[in-house]
Protein backbone atom coordinates (compact mmCIF):
# COMPACT_ATOMS: atom_id res chain seq x y z
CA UNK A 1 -20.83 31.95 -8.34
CA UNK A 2 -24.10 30.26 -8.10
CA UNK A 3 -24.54 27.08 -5.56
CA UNK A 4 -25.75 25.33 -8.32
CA UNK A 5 -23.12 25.86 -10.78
CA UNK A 6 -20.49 25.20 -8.08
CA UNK A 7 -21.55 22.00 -6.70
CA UNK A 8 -21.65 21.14 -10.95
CA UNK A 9 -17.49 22.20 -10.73
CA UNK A 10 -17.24 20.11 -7.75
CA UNK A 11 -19.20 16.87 -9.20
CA UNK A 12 -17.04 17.36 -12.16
CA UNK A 13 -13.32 17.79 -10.62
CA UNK A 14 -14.05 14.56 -8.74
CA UNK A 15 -15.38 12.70 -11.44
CA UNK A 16 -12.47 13.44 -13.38
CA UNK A 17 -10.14 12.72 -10.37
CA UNK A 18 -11.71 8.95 -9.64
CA UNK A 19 -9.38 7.09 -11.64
CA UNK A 20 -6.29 8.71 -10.16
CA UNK A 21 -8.03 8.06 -6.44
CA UNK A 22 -9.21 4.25 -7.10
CA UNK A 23 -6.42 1.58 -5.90
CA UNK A 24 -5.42 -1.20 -8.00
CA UNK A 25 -6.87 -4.40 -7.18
CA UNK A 26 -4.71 -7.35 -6.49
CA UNK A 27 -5.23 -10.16 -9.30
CA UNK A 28 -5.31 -13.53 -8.51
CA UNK A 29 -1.51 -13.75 -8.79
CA UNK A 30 -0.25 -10.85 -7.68
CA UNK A 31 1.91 -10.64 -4.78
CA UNK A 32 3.38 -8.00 -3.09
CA UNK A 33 6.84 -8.13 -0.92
CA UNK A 34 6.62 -6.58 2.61
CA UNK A 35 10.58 -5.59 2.46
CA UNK A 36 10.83 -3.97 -0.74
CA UNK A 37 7.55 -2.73 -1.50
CA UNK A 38 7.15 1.35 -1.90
CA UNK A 39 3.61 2.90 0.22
CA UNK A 40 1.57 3.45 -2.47
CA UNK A 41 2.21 -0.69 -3.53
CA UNK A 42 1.16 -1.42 0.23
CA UNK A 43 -1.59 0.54 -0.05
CA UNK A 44 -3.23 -2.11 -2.47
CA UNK A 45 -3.66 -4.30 -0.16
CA UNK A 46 -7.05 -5.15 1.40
CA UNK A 47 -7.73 -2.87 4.42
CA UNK A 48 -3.95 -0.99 4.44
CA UNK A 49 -4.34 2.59 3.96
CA UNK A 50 -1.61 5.21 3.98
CA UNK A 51 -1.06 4.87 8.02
CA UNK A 52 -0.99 1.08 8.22
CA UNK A 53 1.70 1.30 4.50
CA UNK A 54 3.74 3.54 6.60
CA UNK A 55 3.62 1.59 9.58
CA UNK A 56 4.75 -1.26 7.34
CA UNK A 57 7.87 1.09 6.42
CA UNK A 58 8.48 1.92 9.65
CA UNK A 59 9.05 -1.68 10.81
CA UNK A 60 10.91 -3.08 7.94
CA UNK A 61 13.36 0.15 8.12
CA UNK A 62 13.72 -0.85 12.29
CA UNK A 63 13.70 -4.84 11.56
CA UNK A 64 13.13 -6.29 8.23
CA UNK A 65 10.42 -8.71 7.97
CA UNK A 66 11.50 -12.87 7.55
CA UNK A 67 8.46 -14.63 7.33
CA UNK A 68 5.12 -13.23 5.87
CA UNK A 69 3.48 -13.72 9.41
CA UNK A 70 5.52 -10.97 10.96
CA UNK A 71 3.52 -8.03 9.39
CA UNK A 72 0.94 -8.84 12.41
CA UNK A 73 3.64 -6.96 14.80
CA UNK A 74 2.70 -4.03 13.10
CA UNK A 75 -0.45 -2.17 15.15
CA UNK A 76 -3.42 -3.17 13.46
CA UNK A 77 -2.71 -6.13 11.19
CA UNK A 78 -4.11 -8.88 13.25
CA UNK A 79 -4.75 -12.35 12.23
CA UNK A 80 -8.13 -12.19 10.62
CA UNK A 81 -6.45 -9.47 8.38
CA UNK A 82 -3.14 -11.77 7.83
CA UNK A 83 -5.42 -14.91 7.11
CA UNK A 84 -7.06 -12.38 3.89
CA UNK A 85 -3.81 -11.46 2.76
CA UNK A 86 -1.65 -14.06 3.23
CA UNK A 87 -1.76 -15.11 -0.79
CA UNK A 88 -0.32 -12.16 -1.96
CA UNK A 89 2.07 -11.44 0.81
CA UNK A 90 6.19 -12.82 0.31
CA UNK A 91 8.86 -11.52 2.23
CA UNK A 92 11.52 -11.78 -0.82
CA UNK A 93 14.36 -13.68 1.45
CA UNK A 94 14.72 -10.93 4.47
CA UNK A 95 16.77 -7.93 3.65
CA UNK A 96 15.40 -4.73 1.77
CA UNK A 97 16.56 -3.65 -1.60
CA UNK A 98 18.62 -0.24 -1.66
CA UNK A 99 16.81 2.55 -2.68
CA UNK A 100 17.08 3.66 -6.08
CA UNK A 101 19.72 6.01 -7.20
CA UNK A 102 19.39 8.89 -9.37
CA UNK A 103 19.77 8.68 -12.78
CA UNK A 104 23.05 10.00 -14.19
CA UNK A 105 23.47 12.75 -16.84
């Protein structure tokens, strides 16, 4: 296969893969709960990317978070971070949801 025609194939795979790549932007409104929400939801936040979602996980599973301010325990959420988030951040009242069961047949 040519160079040319393969760099065309690659241009083209990740043109069609962009949508599936791009996170969803947090609206105005939006708000996102540190003790319930899945990785992927973390990941919409400004500057979290998979390591700092799963770091969020991590904690909550150890010690669930109360107040909103306690996601700065987790390395590398400091408080400039916290001070950009802090709109869309809730803590839903402490303890995590269950995880979802299967359905039933």
């Amino acid at each position: 296969m040519s160079p040319a025609l393969r760099a065309a194939l690659a241009a083209a795979c990740l043109l069609l893969a962009a949508p599936a790549l791009a996170k969803k932007p947090l609206g105005p409104g939006d708000r996102i709960d540190l003790n319930r929400a899945s990785v992927q939801e973390l990941m919409r936040l400004p500057g979290v990317g998979l390591k700092k979602a799963q770091a969020i996980v991590s904690h909550r599973a150890r010690a669930p978070f109360q107040r909103p301010e306690d996601v700065t325990k987790v390395k590398g959420l400091g408080p400039a971070w916290f001070a950009k988030v802090r709109p869309h951040l809730t803590t839903g009242g402490g303890a995590p949801a269950a995880p979802p069961q299967p359905a039933r047949r």
